[in-house]
Protein backbone atom coordinates (compact mmCIF):
# COMPACT_ATOMS: atom_id res chain seq x y z
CA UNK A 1 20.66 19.92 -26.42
CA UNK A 2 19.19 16.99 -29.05
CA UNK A 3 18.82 18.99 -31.82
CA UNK A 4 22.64 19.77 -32.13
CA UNK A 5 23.58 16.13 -31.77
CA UNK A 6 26.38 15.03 -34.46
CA UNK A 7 26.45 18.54 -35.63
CA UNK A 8 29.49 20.84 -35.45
CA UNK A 9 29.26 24.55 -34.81
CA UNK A 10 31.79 27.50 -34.69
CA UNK A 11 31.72 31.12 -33.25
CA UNK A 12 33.62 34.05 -34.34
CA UNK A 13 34.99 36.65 -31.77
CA UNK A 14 33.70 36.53 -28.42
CA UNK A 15 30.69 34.57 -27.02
CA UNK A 16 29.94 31.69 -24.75
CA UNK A 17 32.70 29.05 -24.91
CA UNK A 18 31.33 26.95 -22.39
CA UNK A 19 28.28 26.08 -24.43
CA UNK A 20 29.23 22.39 -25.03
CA UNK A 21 27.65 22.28 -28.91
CA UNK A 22 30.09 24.90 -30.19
CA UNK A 23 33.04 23.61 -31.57
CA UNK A 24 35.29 26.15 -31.72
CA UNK A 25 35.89 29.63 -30.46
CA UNK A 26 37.67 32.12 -32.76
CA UNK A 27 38.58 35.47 -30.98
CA UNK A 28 39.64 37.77 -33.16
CA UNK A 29 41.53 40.64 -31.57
CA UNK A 30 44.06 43.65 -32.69
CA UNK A 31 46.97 42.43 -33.34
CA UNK A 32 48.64 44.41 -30.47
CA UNK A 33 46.59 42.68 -28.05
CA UNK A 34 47.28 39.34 -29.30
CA UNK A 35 50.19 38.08 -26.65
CA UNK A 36 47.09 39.71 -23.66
CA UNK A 37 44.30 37.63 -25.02
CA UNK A 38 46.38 34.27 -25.41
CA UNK A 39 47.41 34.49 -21.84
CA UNK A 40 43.72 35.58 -20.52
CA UNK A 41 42.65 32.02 -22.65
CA UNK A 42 45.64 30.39 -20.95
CA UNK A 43 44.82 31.73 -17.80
CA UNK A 44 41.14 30.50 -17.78
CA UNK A 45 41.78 27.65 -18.88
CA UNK A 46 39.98 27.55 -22.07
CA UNK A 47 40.66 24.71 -24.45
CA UNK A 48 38.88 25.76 -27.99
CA UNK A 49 39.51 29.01 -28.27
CA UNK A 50 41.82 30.39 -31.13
CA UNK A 51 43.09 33.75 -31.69
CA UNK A 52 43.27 35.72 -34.60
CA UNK A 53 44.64 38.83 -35.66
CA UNK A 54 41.78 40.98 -36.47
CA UNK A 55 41.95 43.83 -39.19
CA UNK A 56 41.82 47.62 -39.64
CA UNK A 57 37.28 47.20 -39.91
CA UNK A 58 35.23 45.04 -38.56
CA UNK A 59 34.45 43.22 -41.83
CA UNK A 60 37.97 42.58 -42.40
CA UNK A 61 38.31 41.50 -39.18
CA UNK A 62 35.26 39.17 -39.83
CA UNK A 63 36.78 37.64 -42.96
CA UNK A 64 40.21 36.95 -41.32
CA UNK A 65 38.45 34.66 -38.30
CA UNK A 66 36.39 32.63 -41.21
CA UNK A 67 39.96 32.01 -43.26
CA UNK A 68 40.93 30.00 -40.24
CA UNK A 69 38.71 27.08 -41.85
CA UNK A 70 39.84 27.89 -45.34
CA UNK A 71 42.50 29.29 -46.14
CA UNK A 72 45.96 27.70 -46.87
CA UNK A 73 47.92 30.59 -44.73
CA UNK A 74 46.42 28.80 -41.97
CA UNK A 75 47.46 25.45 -42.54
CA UNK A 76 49.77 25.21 -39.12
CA UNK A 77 46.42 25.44 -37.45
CA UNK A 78 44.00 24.81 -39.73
CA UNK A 79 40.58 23.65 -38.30
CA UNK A 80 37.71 21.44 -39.33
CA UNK A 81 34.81 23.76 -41.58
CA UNK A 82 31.65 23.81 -39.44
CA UNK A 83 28.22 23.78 -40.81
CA UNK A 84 27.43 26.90 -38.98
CA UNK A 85 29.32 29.56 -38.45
CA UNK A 86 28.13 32.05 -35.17
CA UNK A 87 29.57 35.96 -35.24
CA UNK A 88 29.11 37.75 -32.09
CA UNK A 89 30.96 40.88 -30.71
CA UNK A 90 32.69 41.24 -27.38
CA UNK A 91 30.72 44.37 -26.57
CA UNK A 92 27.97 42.24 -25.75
CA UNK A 93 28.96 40.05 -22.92
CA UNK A 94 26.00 38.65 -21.79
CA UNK A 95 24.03 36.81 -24.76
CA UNK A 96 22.39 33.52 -23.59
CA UNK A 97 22.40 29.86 -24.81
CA UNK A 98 19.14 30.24 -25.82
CA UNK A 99 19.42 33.04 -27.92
CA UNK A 100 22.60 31.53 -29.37
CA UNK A 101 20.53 28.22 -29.83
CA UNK A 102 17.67 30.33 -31.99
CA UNK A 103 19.75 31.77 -34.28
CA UNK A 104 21.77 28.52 -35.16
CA UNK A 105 18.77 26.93 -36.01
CA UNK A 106 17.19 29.41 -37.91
CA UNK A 107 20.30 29.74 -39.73
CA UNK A 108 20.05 26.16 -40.49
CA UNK A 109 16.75 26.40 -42.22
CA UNK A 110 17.66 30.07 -43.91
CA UNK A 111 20.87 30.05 -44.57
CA UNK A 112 21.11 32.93 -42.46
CA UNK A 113 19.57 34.68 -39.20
CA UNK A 114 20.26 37.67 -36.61
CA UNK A 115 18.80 38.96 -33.09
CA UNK A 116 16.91 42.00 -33.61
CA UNK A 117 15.40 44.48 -30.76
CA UNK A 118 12.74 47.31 -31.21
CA UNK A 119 14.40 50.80 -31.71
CA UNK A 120 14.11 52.60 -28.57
CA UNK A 121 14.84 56.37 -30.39
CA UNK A 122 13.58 57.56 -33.62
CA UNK A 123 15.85 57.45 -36.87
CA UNK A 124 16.04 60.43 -38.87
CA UNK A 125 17.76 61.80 -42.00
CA UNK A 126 19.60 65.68 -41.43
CA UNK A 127 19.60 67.45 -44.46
CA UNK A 128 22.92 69.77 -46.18
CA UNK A 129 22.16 72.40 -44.34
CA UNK A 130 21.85 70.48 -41.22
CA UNK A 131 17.95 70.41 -40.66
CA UNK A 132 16.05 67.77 -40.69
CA UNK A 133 15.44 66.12 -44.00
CA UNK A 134 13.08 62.96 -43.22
CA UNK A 135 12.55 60.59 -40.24
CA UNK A 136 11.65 56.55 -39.94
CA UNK A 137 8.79 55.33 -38.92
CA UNK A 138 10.23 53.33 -36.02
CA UNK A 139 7.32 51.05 -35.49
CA UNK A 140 8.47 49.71 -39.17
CA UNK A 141 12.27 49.21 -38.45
CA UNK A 142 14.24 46.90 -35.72
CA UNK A 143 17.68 47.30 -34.40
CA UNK A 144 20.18 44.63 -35.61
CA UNK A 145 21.71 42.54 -32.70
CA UNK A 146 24.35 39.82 -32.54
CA UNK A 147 24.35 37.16 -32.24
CA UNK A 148 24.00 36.27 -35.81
CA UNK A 149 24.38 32.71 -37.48
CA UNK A 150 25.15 31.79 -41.01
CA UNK A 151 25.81 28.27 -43.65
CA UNK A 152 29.63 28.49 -43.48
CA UNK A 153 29.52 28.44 -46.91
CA UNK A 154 27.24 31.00 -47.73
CA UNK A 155 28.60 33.60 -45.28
CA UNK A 156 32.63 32.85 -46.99
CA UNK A 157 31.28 32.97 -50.60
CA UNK A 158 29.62 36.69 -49.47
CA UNK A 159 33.15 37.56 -47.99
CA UNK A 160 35.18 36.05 -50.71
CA UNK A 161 32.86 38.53 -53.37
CA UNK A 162 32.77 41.77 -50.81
CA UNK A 163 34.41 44.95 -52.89
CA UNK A 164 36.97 46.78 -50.42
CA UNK A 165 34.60 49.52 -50.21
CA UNK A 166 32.56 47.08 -48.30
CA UNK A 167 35.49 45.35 -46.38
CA UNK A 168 35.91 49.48 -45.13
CA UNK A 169 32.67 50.74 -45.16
CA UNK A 170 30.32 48.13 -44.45
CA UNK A 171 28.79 46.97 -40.95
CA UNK A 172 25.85 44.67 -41.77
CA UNK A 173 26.78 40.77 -42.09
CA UNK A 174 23.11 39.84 -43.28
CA UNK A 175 23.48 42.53 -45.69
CA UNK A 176 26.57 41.09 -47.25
CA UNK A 177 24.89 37.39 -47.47
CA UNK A 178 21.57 39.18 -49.59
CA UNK A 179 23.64 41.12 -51.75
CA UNK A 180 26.07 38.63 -52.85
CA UNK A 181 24.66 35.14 -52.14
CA UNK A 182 20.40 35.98 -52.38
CA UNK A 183 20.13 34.76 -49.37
CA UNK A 184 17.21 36.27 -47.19
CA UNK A 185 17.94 36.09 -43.86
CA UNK A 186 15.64 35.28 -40.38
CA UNK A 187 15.03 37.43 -37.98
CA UNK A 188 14.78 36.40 -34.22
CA UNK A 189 14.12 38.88 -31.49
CA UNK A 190 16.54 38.93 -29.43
CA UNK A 191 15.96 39.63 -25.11
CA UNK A 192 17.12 43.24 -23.52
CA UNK A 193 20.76 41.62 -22.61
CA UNK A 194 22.17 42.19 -25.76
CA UNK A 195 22.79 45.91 -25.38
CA UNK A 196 26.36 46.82 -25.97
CA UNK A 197 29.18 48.02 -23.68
CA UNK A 198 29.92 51.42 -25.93
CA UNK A 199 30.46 53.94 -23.40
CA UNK A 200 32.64 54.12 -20.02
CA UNK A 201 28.98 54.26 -17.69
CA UNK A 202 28.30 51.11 -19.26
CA UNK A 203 31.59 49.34 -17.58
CA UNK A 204 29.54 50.33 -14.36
CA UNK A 205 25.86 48.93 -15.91
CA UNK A 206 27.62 45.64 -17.02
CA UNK A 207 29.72 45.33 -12.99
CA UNK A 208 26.58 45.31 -11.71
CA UNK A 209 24.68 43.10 -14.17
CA UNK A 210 27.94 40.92 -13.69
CA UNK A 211 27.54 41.23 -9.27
CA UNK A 212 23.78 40.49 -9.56
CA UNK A 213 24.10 37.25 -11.74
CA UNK A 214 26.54 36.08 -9.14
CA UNK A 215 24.72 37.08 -5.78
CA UNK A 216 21.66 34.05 -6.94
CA UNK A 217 22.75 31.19 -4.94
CA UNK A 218 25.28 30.83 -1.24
CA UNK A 219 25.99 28.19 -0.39
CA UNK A 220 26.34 27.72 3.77
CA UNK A 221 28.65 24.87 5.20
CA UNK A 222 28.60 24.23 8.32
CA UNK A 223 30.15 21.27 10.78
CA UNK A 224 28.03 19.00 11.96
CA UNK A 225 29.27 20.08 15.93
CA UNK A 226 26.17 20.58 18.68
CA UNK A 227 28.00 24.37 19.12
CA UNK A 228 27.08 25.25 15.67
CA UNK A 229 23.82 23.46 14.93
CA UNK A 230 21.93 26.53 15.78
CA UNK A 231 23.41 28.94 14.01
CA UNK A 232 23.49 26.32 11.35
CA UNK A 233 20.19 26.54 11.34
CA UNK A 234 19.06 30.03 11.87
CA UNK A 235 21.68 31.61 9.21
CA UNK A 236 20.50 29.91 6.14
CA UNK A 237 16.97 30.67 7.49
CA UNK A 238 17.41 33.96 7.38
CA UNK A 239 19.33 34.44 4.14
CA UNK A 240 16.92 32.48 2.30
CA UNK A 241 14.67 35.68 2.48
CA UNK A 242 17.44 37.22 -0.03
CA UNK A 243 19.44 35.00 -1.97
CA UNK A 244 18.61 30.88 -3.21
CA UNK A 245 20.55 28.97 0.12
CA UNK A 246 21.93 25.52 -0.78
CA UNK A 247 22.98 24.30 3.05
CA UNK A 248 25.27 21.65 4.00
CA UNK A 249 26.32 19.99 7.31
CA UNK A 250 29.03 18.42 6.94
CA UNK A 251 33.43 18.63 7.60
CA UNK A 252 35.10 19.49 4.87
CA UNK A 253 37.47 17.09 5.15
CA UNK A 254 34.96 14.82 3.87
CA UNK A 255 34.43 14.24 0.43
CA UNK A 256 31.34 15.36 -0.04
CA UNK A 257 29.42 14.98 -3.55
CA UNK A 258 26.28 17.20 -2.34
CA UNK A 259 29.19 20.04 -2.24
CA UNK A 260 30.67 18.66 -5.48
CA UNK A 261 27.46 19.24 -7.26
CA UNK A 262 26.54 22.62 -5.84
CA UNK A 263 30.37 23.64 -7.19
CA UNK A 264 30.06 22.14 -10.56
CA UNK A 265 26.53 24.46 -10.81
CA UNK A 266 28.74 27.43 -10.75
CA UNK A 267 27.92 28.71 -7.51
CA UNK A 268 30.27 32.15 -6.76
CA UNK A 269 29.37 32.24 -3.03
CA UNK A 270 30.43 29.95 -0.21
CA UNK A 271 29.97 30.88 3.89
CA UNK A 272 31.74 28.53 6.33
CA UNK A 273 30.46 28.20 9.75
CA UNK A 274 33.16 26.97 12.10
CA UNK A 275 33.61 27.47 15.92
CA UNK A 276 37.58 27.60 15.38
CA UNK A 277 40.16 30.65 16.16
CA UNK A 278 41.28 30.58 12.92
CA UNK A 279 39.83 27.97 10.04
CA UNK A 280 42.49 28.29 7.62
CA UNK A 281 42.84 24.87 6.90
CA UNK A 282 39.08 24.03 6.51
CA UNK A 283 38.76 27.00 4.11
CA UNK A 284 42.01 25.73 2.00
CA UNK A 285 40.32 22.56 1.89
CA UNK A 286 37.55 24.01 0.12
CA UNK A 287 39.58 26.46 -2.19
CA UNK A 288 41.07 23.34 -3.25
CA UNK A 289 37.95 22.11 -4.40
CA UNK A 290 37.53 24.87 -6.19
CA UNK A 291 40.84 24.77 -7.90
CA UNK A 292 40.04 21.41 -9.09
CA UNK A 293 36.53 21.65 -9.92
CA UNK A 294 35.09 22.38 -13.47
CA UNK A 295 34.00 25.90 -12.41
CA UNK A 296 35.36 28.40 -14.53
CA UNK A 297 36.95 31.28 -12.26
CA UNK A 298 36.17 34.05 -14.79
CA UNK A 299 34.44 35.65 -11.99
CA UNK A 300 35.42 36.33 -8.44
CA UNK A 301 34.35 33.53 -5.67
CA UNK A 302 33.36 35.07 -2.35
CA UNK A 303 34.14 32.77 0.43
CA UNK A 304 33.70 33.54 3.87
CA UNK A 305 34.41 32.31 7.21
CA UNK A 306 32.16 32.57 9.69
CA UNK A 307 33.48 32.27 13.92
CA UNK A 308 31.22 31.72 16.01
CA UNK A 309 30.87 33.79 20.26
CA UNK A 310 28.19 32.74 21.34
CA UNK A 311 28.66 30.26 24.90
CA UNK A 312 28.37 32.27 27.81
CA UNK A 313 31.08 29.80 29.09
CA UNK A 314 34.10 30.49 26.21
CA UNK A 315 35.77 33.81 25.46
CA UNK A 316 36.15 34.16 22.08
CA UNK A 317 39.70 35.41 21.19
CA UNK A 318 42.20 36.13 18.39
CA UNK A 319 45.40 37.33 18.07
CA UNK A 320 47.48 39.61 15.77
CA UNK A 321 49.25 36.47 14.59
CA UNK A 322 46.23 34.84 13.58
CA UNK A 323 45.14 37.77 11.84
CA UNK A 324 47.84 38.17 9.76
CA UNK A 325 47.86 34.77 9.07
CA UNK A 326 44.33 35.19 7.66
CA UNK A 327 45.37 38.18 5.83
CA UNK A 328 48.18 36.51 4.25
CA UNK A 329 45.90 33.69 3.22
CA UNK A 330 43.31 36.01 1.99
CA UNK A 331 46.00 37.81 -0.61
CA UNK A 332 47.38 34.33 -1.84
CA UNK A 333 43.57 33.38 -2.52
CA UNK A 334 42.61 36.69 -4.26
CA UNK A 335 45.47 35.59 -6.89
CA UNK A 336 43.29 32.30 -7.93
CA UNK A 337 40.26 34.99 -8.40
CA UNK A 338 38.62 34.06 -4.99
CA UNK A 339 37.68 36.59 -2.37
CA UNK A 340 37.95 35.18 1.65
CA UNK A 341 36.14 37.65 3.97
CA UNK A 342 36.09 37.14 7.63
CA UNK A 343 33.18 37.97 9.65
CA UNK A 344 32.30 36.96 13.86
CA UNK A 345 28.98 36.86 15.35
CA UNK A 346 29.26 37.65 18.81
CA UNK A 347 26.40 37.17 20.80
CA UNK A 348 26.10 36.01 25.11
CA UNK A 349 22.46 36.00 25.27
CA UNK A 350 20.31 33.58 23.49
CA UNK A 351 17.34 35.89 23.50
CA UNK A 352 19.27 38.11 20.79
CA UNK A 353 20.55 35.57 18.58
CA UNK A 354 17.94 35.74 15.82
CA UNK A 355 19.06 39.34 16.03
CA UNK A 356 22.46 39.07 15.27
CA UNK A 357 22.15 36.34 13.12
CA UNK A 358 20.07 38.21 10.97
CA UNK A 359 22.86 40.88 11.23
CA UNK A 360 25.13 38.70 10.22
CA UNK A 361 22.92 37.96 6.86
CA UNK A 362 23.25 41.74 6.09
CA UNK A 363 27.06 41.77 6.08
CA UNK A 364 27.12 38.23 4.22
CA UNK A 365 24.94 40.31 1.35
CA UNK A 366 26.85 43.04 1.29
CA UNK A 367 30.10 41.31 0.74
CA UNK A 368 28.56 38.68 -1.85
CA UNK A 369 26.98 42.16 -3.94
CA UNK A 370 29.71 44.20 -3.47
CA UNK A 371 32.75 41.58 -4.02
CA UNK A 372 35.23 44.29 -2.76
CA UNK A 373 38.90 42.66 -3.26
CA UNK A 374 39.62 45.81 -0.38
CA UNK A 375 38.45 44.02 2.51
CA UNK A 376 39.79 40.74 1.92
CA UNK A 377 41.12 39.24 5.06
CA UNK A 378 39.43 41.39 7.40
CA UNK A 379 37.73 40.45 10.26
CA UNK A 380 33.58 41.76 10.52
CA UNK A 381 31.82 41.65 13.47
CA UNK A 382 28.25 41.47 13.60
């Protein structure tokens, strides 16, 4: 993005660290979780991320990620002071660039912004005696969101002034910069992702939100081989009608920069169309790929191999030994985060392949929605 050219950014807790502009990542966790978050980063590879030990409030725990850029206790890892400064919570996994982007650059010009929503559920005030006292007139009031952006400086000079009964107490980071620096800060409404993971149903709202996002785009590879150019052609056809198809025809013992691309784009879904017993070696190839590529495995891959039955001339077979070969491959995969399903379409007459093919399609949905690490290594049949 131009307008963050030359200019360095930070984020504290937990948000996007693959947006290039953002300098640094500082997640500040509990400090009995601090050995399981430095091996998640470790894990994923990420290379600006810093932990912190949080405190016993949020606002403390606030204060303790900005003294990274200040403070001499930090001076074994002391980083550079951004201009901006980004707070975000982890409870909100699924904030965009471009809301991230807003609120930097309103922060810019303010000193100071936050994502707002519309209330969705009245506010009102219960009396002593537990009756109502008053209510808010919710057309006048807005939910405050994160992401929220601040001047470095202006958001440490609030901290550095905050009593402890706001360190304790307090929840509102905008509120802290008007009180104690007079700074008045923008408001930018924010989109419907930003609703927070608070209760255990929404671990099961955000797996879903988390499936869907990664069931956009398949990719379909198949050989270039006159057995499989027309099932080549008729699969992709008839997933397009479901999911974005990127098709390829090609070996993948090739190096093939059409593939390359489609992989650096973060694709989660790969189908491999082969006329082989067992493909093991093709589909290693392109877990390889994977390994080295820039995609970031936060998220299960669903790859799956695809045999083909279909010549009235050749009788399909496969043995146990293959099968636990495949299996065996399958658990040594779902280790690097990447799910290999087997599935066979099985069809004599070529009056009912459309049929089957588009059979096929249904299972190769199901798996990419569901992403069940249970059937890993099995062997479908449509």
């Amino acid at each position: 993005m131009n307008e963050f050219t030359g200019v360095q950014h930070c984020i504290i807790l937990h948000c996007c660290p693959w947006i290039s502009w953002i300098s640094d990542v500082i997640v500040v966790v509990s400090p009995e979780n601090t050995e399981t978050m430095k091996t998640i980063i470790e894990k994923y590879g990420h290379k600006k991320v810093t932990v912190v030990k949080g405190g016993i409030t949020r606002h403390r725990s606030i204060f303790n990620g900005l003294k990274v850029f200040a403070e001499n206790e930090f001076s074994s890892h002391l980083l550079q002071k951004p201009e901006v400064v980004i707070i975000h919570d982890a409870v909100r996994p699924f904030v965009e660039e471009d809301i991230v982007a807003k609120v930097v650059m309103a922060a810019k010009e303010h000193g100071a912004a936050g994502a707002i929503r519309p209330l969705v559920s009245t506010v009102i005030a219960s009396a002593a005696d537990g009756c109502l006292d008053h209510s808010l007139e919710r057309a006048r009031y807005r939910a405050s969101e994160m992401p929220q952006a601040f001047l470095f400086d202006t958001i440490y000079e609030a901290y550095q002034q905050c009593t402890d009964y706001d360190l304790d107490y307090g929840t509102e980071c905008l509120h802290l910069v008007l009180k104690y620096c007079k700074t008045n800060a923008k408001l930018v409404e924010g989109t419907a992702d930003l609703w927070k993971v608070t209760y255990k149903r929404d671990l099961y709202a955000a797996d879903s939100i988390i499936k869907d996002n990664l069931s956009q785009q398949v990719c379909v590879i198949t050989n270039v081989k006159e057995t499989l150019a027309q099932v080549g052609f008729l699969l992709p056809e008839s997933l397009k009608s479901q999911i974005k198809v990127e098709a390829i025809s090609q070996s993948l013992s090739k190096n093939d920069s059409h593939l390359q691309n489609i992989i650096s784009g973060q694709c989660y879904n790969f189908v491999c169309v082969n006329d082989k017993r067992c493909a093991i070696q093709e589909i290693q190839e392109l877990v390889d790929m994977l390994e080295k590529s820039n995609i970031p495995l936060l998220y299960p891959v669903v790859l799956i191999s695809v045999h083909l039955d279909i010549s009235e001339n050749n009788s399909f077979s496969i043995g146990m030994e293959d099968l636990t070969m495949i299996k065996k491959f399958a658990r040594e995969t779902k280790k690097k985060n990447i799910l290999v399903y087997g599935l066979l379409i099985q069809c004599k007459d070529p009056l009912l392949l459309q049929e089957t093919v588009n059979s096929a399609a249904a299972l190769i949905m199901a798996l990419i929605k569901d992403r069940n690490p249970e059937l890993i290594g099995q062997l479908l049949v449509a």
